[in-house]
Protein backbone atom coordinates (compact mmCIF):
# COMPACT_ATOMS: atom_id res chain seq x y z
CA UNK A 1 0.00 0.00 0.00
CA UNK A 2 2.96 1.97 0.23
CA UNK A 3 3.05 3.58 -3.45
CA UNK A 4 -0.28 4.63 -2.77
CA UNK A 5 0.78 6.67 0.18
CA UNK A 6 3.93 7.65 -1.50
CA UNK A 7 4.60 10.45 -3.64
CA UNK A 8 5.11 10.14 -7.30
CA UNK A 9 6.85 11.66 -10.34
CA UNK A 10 3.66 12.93 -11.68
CA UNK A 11 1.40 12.42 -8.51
CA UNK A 12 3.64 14.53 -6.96
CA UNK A 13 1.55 14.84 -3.24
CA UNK A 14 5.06 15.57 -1.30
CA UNK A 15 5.10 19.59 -3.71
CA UNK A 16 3.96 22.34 -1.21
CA UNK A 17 1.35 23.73 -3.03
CA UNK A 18 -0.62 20.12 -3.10
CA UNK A 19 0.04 19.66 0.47
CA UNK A 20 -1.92 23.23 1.35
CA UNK A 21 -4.37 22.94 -0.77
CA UNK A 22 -4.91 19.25 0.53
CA UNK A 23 -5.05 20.72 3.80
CA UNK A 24 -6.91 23.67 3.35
CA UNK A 25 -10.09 21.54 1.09
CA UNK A 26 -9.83 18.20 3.31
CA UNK A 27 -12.55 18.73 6.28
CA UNK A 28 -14.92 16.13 7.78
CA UNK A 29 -14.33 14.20 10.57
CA UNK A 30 -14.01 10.81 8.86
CA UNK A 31 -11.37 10.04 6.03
CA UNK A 32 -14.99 9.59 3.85
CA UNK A 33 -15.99 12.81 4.59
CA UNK A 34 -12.35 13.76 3.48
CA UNK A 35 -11.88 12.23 0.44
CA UNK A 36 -15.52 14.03 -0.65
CA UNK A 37 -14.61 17.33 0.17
CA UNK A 38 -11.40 17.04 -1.70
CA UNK A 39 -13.05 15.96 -5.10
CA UNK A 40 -15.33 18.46 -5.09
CA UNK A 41 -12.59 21.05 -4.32
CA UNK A 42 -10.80 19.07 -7.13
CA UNK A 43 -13.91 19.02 -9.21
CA UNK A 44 -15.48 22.54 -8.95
CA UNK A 45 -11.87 24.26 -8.07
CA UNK A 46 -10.12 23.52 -11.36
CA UNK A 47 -11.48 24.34 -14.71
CA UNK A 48 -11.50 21.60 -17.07
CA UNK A 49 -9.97 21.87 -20.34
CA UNK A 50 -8.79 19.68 -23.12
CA UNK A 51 -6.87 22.33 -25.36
CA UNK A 52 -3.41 21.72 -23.47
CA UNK A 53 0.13 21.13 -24.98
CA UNK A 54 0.41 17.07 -24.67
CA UNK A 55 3.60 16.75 -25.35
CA UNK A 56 4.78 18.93 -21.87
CA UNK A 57 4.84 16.63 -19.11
CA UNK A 58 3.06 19.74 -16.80
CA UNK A 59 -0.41 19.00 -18.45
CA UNK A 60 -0.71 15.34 -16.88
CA UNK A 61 1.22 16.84 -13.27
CA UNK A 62 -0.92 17.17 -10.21
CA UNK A 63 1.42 20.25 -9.15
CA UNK A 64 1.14 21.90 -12.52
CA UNK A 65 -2.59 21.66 -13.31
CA UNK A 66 -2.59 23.15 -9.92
CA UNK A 67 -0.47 25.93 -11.08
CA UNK A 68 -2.42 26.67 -13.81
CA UNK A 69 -6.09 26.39 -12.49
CA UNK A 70 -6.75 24.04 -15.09
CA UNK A 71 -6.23 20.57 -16.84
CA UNK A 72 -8.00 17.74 -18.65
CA UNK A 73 -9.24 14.29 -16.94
CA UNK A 74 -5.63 13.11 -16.24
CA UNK A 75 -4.45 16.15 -14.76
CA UNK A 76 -7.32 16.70 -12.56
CA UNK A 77 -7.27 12.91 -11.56
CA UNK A 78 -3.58 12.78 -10.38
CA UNK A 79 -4.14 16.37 -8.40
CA UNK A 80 -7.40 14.21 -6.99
CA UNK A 81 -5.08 11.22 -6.21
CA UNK A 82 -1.96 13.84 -5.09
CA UNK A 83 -4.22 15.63 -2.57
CA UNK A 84 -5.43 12.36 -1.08
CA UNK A 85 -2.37 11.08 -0.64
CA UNK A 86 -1.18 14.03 1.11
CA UNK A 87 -4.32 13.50 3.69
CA UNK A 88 -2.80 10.21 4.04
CA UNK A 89 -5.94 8.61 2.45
CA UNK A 90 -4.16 5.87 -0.54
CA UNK A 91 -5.02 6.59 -4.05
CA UNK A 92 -4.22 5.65 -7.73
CA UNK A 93 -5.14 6.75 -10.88
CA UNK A 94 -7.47 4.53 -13.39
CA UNK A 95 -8.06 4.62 -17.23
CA UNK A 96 -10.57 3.74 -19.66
CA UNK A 97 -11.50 4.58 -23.47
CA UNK A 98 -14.58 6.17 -23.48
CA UNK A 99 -16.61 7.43 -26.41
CA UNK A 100 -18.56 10.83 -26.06
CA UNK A 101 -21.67 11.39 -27.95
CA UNK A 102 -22.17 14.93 -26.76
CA UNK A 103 -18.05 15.76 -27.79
CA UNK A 104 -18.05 20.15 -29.30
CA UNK A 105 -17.52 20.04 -33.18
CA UNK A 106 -14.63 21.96 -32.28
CA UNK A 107 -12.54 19.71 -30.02
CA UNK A 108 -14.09 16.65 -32.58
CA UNK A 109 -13.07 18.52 -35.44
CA UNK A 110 -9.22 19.07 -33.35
CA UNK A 111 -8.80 15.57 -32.15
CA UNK A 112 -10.73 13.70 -35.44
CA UNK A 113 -12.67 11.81 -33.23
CA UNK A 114 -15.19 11.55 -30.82
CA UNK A 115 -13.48 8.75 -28.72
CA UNK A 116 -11.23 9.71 -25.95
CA UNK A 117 -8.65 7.00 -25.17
CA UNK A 118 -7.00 6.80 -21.54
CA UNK A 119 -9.49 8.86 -19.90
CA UNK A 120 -8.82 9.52 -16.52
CA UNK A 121 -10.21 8.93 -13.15
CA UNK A 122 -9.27 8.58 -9.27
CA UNK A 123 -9.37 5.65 -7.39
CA UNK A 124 -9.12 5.96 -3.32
CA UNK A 125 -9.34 3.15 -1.00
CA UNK A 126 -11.62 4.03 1.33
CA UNK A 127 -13.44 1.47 3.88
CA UNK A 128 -11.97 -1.30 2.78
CA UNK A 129 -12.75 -0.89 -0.81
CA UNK A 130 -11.59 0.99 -3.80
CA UNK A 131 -13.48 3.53 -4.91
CA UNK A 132 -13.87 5.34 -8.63
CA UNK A 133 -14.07 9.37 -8.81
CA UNK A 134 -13.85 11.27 -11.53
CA UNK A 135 -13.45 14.89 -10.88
CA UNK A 136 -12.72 16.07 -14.82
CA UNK A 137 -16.10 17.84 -15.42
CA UNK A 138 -16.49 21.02 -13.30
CA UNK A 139 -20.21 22.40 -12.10
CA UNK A 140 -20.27 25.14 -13.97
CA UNK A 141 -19.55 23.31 -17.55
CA UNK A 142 -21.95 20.68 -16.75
CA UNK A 143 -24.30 23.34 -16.03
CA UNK A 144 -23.45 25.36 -19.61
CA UNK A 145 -23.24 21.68 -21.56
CA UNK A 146 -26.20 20.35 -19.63
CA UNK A 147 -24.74 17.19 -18.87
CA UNK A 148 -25.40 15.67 -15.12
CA UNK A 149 -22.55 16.57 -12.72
CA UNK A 150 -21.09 13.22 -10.98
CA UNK A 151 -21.28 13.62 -7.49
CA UNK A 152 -18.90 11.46 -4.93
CA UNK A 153 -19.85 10.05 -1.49
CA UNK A 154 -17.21 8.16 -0.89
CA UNK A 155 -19.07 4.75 -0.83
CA UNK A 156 -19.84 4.29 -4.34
CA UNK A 157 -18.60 4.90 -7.60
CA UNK A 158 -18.41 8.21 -9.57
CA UNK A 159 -18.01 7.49 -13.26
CA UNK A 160 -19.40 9.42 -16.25
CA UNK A 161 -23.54 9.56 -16.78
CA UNK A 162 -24.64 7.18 -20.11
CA UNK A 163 -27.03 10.33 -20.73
CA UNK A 164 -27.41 13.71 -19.97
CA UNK A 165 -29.87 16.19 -18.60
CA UNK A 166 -32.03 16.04 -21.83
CA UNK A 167 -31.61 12.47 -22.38
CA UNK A 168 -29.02 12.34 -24.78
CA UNK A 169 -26.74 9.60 -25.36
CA UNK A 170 -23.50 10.99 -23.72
CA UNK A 171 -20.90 8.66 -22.28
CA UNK A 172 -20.16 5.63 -23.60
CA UNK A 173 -17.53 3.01 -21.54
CA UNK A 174 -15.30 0.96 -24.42
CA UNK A 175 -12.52 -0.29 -22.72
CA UNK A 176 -10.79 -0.46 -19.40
CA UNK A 177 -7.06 0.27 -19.61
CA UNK A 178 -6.19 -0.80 -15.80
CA UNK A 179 -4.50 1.22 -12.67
CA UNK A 180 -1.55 3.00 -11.78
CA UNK A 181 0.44 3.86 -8.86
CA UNK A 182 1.39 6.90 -11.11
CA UNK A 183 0.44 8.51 -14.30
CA UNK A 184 1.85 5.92 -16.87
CA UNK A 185 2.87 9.40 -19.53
CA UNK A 186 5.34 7.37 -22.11
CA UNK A 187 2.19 5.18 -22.73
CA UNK A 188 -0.03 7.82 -22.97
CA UNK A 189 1.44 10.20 -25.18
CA UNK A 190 2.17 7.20 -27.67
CA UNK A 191 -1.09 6.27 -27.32
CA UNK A 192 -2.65 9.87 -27.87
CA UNK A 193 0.23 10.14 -30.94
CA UNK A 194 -1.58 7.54 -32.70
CA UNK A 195 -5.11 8.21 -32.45
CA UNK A 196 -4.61 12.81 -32.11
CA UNK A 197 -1.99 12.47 -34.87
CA UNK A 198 -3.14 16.41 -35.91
CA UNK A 199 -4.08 17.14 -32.03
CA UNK A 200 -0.67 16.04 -30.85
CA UNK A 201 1.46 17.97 -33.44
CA UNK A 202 -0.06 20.83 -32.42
CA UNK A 203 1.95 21.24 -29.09
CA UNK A 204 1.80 24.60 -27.42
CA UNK A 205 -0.74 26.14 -30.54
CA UNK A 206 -3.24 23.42 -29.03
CA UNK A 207 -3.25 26.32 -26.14
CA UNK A 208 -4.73 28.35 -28.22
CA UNK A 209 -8.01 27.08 -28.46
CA UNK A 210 -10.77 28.07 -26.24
CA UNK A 211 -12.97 25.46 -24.89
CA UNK A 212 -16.94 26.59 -24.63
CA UNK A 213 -20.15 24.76 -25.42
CA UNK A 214 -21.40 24.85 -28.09
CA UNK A 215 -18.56 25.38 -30.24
């Protein structure tokens, strides 16, 4: 259970700035109640965005999408995993190829496809049991997309909606890809080089997108 506790190369729970904001989010009386209040503050406190520079190992780093206020499912689910760690509650980070039905013709037009391989998600071991949360989606873009925000209680798991608010098809499971004690980044930016062939080339001008609904 060790690497769990442990921190990482790109779970990196031992940087200052993970540490305080671990300690300043992480409330509740029982390490349930703490692992909730530090998704949400994971969730709702960093915007999600998937127009980031792949190729620069700060876009899948807890401390750096930290930095920036922002990141994409991996980032946000190793600062999720780096912040529990550093409340002493074990965590590791999960992946699975998901398709989404409800993707922006932008970022579909960008990556060429509507199927998102190694999507990312936290798993904490809490009560015995390991436990999925997935903190990518903040409110306020579920709200403006009108997809249903995942919620976390610690007991059971958070993983994306099939459908959204207006019954739409939305998420769509394809294939489980296992889980880490860290973010596995060689594999993943391979990976993301063969599917994103015109997304990945892009480097830093992917920055340079904006990422709204409806566009």
């Amino acid at each position: 259970m060790n690497e769990y506790l442990s921190p990482a190369h790109y779970i990196d729970s031992g940087h200052v700035a993970v540490q305080d904001f671990s300690r300043r989010n992480c409330s509740g009386t029982s390490e349930r109640q703490r692992a909730v209040s530090l998704y949400y503050a994971v969730r709702d406190g960093v915007r999600y965005n998937p127009f980031l520079d792949f190729t620069r190992p700060a876009a899948f780093t807890a401390s750096a999408v930290l930095a920036a206020g922002e990141g994409f499912c991996i980032g946000k689910a190793a600062l999720l995993a780096a912040c529990s760690r550093a409340a002493g509650i074990p965590a590791r980070v999960g992946f699975a190829d998901v398709k989404n039905h409800l993707t922006s013709p932008r970022l579909a037009e960008t990556m060429g496809s509507d199927l998102f391989v190694y999507h990312g998600y936290t798993e904490l071991l809490l009560e015995g049991n390991w436990v999925k949360a997935t903190p990518a989606f903040n409110l306020e873009l579920c709200r403006r997309f009108r997809v249903k925000p995942l919620e976390f209680d610690g007991a059971t798991d958070s993983i994306f909606h099939p459908f959204d608010q207006d019954e739409r098809r939305h998420m769509e499971y394809l294939r489980d890809r296992g889980t880490y004690a860290d973010v596995p980044v060689d594999d993943i930016q391979k990976v993301f080089r063969e599917t994103y062939p015109r997304f990945y080339k892009l480097g830093k001008d992917a920055t340079k997108e904006t990422f709204t609904p409806g566009t």
